[in-house]
PDB file of N, CA and C in Angstrom:
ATOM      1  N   UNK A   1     105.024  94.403 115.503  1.00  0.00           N
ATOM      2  CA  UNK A   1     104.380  93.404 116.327  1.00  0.00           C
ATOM      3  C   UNK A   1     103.216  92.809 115.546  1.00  0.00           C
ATOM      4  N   UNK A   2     102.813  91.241 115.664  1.00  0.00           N
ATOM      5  CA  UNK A   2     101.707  90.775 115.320  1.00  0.00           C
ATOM      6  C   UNK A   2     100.497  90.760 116.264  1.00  0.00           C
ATOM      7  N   UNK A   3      99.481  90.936 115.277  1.00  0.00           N
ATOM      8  CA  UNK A   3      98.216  90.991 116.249  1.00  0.00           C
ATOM      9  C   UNK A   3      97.552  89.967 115.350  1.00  0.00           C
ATOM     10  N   UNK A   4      96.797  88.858 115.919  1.00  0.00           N
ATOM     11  CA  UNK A   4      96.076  88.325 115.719  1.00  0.00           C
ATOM     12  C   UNK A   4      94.511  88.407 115.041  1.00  0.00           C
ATOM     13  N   UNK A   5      93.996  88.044 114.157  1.00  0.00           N
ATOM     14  CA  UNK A   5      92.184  88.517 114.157  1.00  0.00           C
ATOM     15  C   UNK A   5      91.607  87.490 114.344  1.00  0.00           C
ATOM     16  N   UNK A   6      90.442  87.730 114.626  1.00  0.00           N
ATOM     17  CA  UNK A   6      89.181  86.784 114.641  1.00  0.00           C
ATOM     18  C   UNK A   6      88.441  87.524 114.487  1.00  0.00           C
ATOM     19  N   UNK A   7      87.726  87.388 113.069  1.00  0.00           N
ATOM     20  CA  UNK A   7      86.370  88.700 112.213  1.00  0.00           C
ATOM     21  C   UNK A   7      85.672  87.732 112.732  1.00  0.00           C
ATOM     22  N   UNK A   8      84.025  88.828 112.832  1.00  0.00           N
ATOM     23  CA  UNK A   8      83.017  87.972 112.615  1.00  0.00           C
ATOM     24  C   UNK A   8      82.435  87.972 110.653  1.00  0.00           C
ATOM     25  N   UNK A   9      82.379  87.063 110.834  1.00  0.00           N
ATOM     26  CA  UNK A   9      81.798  86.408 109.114  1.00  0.00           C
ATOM     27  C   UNK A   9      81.916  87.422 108.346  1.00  0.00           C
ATOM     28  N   UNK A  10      81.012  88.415 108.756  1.00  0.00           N
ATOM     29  CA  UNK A  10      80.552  89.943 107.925  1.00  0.00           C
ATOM     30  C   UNK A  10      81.762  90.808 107.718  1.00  0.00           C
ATOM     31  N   UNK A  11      82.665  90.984 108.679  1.00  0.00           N
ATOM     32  CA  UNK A  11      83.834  91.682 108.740  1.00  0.00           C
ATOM     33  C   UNK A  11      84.845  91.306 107.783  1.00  0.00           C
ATOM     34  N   UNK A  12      85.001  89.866 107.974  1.00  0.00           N
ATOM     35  CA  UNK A  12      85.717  89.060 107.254  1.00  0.00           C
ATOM     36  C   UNK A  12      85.408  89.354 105.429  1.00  0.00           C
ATOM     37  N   UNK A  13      84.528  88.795 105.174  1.00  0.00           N
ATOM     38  CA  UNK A  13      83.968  89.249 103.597  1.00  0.00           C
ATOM     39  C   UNK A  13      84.426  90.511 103.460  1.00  0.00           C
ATOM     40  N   UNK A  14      84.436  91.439 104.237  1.00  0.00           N
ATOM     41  CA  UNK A  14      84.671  92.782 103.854  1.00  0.00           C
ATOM     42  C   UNK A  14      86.034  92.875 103.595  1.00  0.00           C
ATOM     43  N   UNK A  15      87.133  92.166 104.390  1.00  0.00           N
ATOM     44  CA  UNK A  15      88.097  92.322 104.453  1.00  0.00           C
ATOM     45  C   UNK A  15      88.731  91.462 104.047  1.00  0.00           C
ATOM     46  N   UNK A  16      88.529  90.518 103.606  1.00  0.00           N
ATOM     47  CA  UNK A  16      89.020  89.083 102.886  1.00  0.00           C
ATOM     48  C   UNK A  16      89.903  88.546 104.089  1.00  0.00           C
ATOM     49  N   UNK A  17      89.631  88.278 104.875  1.00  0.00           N
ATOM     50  CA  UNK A  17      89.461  87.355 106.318  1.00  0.00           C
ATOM     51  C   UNK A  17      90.833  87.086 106.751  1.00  0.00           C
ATOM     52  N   UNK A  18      91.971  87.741 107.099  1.00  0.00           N
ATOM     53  CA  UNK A  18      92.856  88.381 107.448  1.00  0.00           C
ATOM     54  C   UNK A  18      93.813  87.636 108.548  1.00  0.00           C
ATOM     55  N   UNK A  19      94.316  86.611 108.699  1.00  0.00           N
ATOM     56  CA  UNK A  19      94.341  85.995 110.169  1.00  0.00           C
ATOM     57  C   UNK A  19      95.355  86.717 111.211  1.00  0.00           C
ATOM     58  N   UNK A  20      96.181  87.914 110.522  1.00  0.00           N
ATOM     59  CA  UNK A  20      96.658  88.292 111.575  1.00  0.00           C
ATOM     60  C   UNK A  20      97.146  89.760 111.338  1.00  0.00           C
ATOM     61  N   UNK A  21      97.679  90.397 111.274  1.00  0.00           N
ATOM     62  CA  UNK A  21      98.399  91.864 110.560  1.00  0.00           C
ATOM     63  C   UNK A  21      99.510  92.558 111.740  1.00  0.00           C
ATOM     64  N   UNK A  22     100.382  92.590 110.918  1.00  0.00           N
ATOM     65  CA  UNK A  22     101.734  93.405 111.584  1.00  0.00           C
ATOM     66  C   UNK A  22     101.510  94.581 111.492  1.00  0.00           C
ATOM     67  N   UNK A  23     101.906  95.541 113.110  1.00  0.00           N
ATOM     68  CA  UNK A  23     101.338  96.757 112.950  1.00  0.00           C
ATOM     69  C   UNK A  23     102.532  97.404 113.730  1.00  0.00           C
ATOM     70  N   UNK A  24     102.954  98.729 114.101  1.00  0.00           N
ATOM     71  CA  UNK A  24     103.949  99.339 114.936  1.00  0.00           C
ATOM     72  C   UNK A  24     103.374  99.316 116.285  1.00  0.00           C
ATOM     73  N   UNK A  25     104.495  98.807 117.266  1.00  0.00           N
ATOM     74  CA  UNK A  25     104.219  98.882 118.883  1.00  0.00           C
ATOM     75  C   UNK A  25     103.586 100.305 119.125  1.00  0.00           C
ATOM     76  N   UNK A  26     102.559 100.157 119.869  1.00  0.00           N
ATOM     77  CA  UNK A  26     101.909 101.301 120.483  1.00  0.00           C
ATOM     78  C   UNK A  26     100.586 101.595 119.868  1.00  0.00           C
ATOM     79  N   UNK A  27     100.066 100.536 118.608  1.00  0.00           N
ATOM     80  CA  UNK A  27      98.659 100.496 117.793  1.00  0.00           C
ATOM     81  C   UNK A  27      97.544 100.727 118.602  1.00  0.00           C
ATOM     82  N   UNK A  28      96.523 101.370 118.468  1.00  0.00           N
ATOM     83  CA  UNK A  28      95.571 100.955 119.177  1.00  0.00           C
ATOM     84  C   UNK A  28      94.463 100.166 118.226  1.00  0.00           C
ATOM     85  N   UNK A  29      93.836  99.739 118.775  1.00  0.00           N
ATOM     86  CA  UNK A  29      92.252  99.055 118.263  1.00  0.00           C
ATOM     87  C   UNK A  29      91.986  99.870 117.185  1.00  0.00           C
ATOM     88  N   UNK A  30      91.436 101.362 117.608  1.00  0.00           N
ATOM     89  CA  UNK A  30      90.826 101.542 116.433  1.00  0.00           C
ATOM     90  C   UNK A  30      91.829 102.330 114.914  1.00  0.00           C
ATOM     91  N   UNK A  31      93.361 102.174 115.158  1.00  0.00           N
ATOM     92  CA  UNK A  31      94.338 101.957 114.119  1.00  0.00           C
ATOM     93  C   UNK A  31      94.194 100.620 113.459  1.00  0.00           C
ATOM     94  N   UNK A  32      93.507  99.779 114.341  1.00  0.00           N
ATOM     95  CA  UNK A  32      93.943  98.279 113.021  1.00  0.00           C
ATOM     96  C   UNK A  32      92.573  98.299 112.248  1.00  0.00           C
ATOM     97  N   UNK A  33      91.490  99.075 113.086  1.00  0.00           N
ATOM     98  CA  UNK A  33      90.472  99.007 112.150  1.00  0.00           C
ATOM     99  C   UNK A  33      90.907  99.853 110.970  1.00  0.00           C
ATOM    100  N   UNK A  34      91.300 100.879 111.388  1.00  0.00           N
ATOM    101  CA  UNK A  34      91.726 101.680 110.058  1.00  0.00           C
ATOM    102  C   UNK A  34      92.389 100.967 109.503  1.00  0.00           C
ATOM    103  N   UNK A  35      93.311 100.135 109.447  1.00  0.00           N
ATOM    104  CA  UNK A  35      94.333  99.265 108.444  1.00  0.00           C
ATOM    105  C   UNK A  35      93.452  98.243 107.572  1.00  0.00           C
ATOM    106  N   UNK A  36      92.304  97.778 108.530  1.00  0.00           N
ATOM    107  CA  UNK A  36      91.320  96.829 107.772  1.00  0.00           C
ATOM    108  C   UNK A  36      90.555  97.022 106.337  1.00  0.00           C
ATOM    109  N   UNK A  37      90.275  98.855 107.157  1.00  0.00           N
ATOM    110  CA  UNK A  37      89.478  99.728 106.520  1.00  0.00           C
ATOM    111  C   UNK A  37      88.241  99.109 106.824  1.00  0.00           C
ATOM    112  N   UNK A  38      87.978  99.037 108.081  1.00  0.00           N
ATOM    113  CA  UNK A  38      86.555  98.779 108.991  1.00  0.00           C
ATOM    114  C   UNK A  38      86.378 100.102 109.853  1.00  0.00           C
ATOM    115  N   UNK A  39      85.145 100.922 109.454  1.00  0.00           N
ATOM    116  CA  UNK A  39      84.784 102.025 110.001  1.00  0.00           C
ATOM    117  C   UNK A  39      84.036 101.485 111.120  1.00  0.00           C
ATOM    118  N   UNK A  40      84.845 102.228 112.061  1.00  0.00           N
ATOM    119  CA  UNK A  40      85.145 102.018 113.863  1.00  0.00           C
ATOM    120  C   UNK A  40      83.318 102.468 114.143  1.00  0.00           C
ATOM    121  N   UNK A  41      82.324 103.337 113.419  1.00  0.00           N
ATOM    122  CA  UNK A  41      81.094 103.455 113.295  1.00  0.00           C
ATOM    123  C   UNK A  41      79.798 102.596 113.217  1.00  0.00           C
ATOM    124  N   UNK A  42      80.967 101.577 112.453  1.00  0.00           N
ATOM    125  CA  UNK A  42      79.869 100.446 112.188  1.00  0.00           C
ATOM    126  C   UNK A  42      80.514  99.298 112.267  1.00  0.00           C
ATOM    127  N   UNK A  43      81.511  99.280 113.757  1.00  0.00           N
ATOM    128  CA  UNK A  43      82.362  98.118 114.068  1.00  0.00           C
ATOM    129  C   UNK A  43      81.540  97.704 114.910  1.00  0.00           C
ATOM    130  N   UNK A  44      80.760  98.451 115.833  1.00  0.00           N
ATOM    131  CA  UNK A  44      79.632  97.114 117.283  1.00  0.00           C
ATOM    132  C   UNK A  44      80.408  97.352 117.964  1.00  0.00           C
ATOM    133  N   UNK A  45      81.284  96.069 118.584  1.00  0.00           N
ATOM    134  CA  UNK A  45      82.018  96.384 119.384  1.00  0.00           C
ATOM    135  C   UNK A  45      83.153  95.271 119.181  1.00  0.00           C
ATOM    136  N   UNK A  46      84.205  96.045 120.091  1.00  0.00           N
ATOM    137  CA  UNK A  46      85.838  94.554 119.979  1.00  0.00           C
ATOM    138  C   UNK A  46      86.207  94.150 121.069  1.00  0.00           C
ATOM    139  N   UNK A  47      86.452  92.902 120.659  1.00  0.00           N
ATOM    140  CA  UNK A  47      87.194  92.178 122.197  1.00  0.00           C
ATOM    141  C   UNK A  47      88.541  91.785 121.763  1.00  0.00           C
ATOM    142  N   UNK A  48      89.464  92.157 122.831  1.00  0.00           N
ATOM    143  CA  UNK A  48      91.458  91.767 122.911  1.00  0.00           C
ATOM    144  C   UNK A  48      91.312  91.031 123.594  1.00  0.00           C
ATOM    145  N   UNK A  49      91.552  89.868 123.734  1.00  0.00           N
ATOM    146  CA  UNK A  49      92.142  88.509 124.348  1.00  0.00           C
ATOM    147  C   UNK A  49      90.475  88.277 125.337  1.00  0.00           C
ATOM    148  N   UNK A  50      89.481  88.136 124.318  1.00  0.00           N
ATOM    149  CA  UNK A  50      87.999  87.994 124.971  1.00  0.00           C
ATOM    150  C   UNK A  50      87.550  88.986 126.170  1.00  0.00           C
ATOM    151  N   UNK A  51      87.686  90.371 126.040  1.00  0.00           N
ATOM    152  CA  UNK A  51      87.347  91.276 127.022  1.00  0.00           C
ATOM    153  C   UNK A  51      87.047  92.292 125.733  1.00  0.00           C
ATOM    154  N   UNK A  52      86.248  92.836 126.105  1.00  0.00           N
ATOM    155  CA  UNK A  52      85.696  93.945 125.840  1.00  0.00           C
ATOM    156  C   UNK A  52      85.724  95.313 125.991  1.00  0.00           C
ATOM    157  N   UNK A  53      86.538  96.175 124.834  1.00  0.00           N
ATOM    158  CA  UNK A  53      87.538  96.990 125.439  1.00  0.00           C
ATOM    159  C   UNK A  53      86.878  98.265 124.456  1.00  0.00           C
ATOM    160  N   UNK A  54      87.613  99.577 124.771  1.00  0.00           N
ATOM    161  CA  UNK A  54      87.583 100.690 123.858  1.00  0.00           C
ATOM    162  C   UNK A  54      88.149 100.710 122.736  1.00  0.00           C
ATOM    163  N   UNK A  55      87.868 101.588 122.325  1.00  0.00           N
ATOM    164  CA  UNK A  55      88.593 101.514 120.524  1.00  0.00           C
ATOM    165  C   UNK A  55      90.038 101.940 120.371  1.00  0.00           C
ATOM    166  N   UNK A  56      90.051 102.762 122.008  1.00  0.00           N
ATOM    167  CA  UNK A  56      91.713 103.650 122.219  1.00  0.00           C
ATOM    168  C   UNK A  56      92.316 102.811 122.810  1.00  0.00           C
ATOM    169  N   UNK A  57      92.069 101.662 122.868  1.00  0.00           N
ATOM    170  CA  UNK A  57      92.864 100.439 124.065  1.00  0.00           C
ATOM    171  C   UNK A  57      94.071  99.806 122.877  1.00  0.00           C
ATOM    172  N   UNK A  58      95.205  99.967 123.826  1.00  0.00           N
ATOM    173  CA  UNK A  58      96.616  99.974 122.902  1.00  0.00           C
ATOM    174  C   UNK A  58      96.795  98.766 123.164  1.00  0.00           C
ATOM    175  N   UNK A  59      96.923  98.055 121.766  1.00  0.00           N
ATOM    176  CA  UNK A  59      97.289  96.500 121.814  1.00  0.00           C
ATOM    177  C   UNK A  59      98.831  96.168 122.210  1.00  0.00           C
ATOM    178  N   UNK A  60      98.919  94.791 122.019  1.00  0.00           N
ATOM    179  CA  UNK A  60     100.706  94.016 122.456  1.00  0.00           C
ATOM    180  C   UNK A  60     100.359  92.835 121.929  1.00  0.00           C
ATOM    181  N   UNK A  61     102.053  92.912 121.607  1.00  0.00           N
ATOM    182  CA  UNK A  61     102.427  91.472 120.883  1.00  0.00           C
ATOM    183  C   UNK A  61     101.610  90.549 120.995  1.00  0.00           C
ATOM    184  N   UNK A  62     101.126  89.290 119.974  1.00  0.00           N
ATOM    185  CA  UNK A  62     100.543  88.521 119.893  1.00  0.00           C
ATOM    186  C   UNK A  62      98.622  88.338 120.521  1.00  0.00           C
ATOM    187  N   UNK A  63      98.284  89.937 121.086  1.00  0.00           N
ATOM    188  CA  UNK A  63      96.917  90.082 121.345  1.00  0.00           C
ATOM    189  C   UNK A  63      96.050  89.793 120.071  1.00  0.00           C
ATOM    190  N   UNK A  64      94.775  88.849 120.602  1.00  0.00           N
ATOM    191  CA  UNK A  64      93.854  88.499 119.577  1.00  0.00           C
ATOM    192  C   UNK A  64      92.615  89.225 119.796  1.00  0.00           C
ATOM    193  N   UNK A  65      92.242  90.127 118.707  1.00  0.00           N
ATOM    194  CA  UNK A  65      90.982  91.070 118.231  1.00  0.00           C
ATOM    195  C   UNK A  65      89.782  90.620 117.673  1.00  0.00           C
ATOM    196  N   UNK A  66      89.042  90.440 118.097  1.00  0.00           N
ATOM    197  CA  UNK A  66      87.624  89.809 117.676  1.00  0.00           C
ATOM    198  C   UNK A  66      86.934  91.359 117.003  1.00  0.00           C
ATOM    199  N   UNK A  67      86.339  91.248 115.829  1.00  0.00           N
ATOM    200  CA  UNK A  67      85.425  92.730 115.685  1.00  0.00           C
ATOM    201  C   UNK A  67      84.059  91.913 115.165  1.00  0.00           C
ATOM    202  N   UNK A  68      83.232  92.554 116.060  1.00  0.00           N
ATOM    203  CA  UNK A  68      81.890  92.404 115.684  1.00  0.00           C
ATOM    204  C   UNK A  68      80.884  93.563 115.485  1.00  0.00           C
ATOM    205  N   UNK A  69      80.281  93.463 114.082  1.00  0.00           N
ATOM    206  CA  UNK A  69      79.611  94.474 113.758  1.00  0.00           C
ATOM    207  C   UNK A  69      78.085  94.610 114.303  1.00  0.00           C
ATOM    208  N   UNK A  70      77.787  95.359 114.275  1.00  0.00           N
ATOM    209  CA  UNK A  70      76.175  96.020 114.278  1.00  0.00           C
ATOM    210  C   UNK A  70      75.464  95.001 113.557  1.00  0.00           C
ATOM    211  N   UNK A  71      74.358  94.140 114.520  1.00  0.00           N
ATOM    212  CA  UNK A  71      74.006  93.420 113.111  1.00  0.00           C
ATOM    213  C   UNK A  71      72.261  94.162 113.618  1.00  0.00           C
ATOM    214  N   UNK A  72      71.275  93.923 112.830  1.00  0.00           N
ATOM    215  CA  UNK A  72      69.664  94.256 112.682  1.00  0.00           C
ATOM    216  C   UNK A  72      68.920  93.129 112.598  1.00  0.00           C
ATOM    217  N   UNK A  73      67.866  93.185 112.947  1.00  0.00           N
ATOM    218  CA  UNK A  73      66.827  92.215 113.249  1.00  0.00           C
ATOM    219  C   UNK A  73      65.708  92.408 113.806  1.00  0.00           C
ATOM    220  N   UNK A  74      64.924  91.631 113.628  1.00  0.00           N
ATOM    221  CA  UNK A  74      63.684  91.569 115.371  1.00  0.00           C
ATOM    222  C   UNK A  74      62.705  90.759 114.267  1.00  0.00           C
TER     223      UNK A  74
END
């Protein structure tokens, strides 16, 4: 099955900006991070089809993954 991405900027650079990745039915979230090789530690948080979900939340066909990292400031 294809899953869709949408990195944020930072993710992207890391991963050379990826637009989609074929994975086996039954993936969860934090399996595609592992495929990215984005440590689920210093992922922030992810949204599937703009909701905001767990890292154990099992994707489907054509779902789009937003990962946004931890960013610092003040």
């Amino acid at each position: 099955m294809t899953v869709l991405l949408n990195l944020h900027p930072i993710v992207a650079e890391q991963t050379g900006d990826p637009q989609s990745v074929n994975v086996r039915d039954g993936m969860t979230v934090d399996g595609v991070l592992a495929i990215l090789g984005v440590d689920a530690t210093r992922a922030g948080f992810v949204l599937v089809n703009g909701q905001r979900v767990p890292y154990d939340t099992v994707l489907h066909d054509g779902d789009t993954l937003f990962v946004m990292p931890f960013l610092g400031g003040g």
